[in-house]
N, C-alpha and C. Protein backbone atom coordinates (compact mmCIF):
# COMPACT_ATOMS: atom_id res chain seq x y z
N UNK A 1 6.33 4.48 -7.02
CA UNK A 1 5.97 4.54 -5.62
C UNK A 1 4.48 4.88 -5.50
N UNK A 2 3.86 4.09 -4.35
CA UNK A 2 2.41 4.66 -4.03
C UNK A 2 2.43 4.93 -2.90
N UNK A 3 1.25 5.28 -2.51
CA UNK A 3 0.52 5.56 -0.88
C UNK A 3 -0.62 4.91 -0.58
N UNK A 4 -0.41 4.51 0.36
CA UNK A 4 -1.70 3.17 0.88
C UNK A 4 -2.10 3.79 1.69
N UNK A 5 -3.61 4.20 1.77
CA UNK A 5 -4.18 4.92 3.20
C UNK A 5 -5.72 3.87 3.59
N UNK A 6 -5.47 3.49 4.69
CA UNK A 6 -6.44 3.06 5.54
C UNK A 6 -6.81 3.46 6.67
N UNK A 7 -8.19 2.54 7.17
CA UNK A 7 -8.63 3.10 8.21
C UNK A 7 -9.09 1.85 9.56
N UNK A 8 -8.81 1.94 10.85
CA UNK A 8 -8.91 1.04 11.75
C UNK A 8 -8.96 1.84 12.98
N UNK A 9 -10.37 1.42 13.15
CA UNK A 9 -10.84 1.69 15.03
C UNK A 9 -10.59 3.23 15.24
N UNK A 10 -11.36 3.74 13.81
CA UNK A 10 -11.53 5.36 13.68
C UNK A 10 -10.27 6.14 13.40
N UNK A 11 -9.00 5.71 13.55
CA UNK A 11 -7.51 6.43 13.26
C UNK A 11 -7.78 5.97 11.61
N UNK A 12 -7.10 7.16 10.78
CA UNK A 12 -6.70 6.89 9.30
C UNK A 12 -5.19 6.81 9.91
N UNK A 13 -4.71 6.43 8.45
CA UNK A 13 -3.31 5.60 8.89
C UNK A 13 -2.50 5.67 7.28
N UNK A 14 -1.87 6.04 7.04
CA UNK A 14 -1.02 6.42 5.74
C UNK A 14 0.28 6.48 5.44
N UNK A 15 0.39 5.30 4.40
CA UNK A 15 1.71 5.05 4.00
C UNK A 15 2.23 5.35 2.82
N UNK A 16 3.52 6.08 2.96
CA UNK A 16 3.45 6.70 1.54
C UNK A 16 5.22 6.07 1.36
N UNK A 17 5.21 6.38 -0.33
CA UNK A 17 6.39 6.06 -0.73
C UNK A 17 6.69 4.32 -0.74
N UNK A 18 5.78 3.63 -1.15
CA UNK A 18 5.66 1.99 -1.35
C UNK A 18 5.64 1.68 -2.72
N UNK A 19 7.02 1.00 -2.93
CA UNK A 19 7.74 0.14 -3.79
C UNK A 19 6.61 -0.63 -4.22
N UNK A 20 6.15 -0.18 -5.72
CA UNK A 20 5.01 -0.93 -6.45
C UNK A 20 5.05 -0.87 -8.09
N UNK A 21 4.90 -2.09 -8.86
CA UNK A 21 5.24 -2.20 -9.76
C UNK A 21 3.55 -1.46 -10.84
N UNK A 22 3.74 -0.40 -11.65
CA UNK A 22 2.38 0.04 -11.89
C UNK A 22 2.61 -0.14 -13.14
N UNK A 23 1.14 -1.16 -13.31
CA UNK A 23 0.83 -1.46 -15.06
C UNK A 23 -0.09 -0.03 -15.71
N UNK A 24 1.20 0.47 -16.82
CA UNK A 24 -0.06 1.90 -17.33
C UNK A 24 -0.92 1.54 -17.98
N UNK A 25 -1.07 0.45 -18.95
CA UNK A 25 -1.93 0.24 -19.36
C UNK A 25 -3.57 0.56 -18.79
N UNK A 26 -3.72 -0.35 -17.45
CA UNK A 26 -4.80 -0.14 -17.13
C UNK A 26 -4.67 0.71 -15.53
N UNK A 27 -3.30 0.93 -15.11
CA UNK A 27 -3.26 1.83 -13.86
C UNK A 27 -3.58 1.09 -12.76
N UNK A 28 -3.49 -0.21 -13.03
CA UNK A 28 -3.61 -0.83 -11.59
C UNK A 28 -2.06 -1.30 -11.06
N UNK A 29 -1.83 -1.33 -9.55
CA UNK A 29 -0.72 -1.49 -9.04
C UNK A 29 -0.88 -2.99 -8.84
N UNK A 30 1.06 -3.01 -8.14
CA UNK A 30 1.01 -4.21 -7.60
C UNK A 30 2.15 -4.29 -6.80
N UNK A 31 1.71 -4.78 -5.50
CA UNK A 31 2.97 -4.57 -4.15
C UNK A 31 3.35 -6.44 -3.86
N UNK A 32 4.46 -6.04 -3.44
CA UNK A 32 5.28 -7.43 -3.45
C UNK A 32 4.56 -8.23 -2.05
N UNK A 33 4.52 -9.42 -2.16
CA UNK A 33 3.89 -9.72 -0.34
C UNK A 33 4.40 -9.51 0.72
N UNK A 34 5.81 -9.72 0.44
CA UNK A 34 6.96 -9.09 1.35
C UNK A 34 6.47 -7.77 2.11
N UNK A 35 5.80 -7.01 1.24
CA UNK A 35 5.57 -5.54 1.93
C UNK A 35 4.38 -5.46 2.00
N UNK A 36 3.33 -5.94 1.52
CA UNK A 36 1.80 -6.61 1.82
C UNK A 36 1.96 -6.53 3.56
N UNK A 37 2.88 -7.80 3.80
CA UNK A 37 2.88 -8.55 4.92
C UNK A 37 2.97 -7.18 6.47
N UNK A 38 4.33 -6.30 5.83
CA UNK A 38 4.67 -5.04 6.35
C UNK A 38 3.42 -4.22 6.65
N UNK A 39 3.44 -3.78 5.54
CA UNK A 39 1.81 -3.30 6.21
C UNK A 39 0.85 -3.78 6.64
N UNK A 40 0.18 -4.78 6.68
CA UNK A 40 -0.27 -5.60 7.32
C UNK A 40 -0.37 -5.69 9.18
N UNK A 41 1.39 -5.95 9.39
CA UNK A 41 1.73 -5.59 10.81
C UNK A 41 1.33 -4.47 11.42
N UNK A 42 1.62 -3.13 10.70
CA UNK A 42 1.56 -2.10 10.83
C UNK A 42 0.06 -1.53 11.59
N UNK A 43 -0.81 -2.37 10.76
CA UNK A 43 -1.99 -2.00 10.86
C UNK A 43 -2.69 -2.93 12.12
């Protein structure tokens, strides 16, 4: 799980607990578009 925090028209905005597949190797994530799309709306 991660937390995605952004920012729009001065409100921060934070989503936590997002279904993400994390490579340890190099620690980078990766979210499905399905939920891309979700947050996306959100914002």
């Amino acid at each position: 799980m991660i937390t995605i925090t952004f920012e729009r028209e001065g409100l921060t905005h934070v989503v936590r607990e997002i279904q993400a597949e994390i490579y340890v190797k190099c620690w980078e994530d990766s979210v499905d578009e399905s939920i891309t799309h979700e947050i996306m709306v959100l914002a």
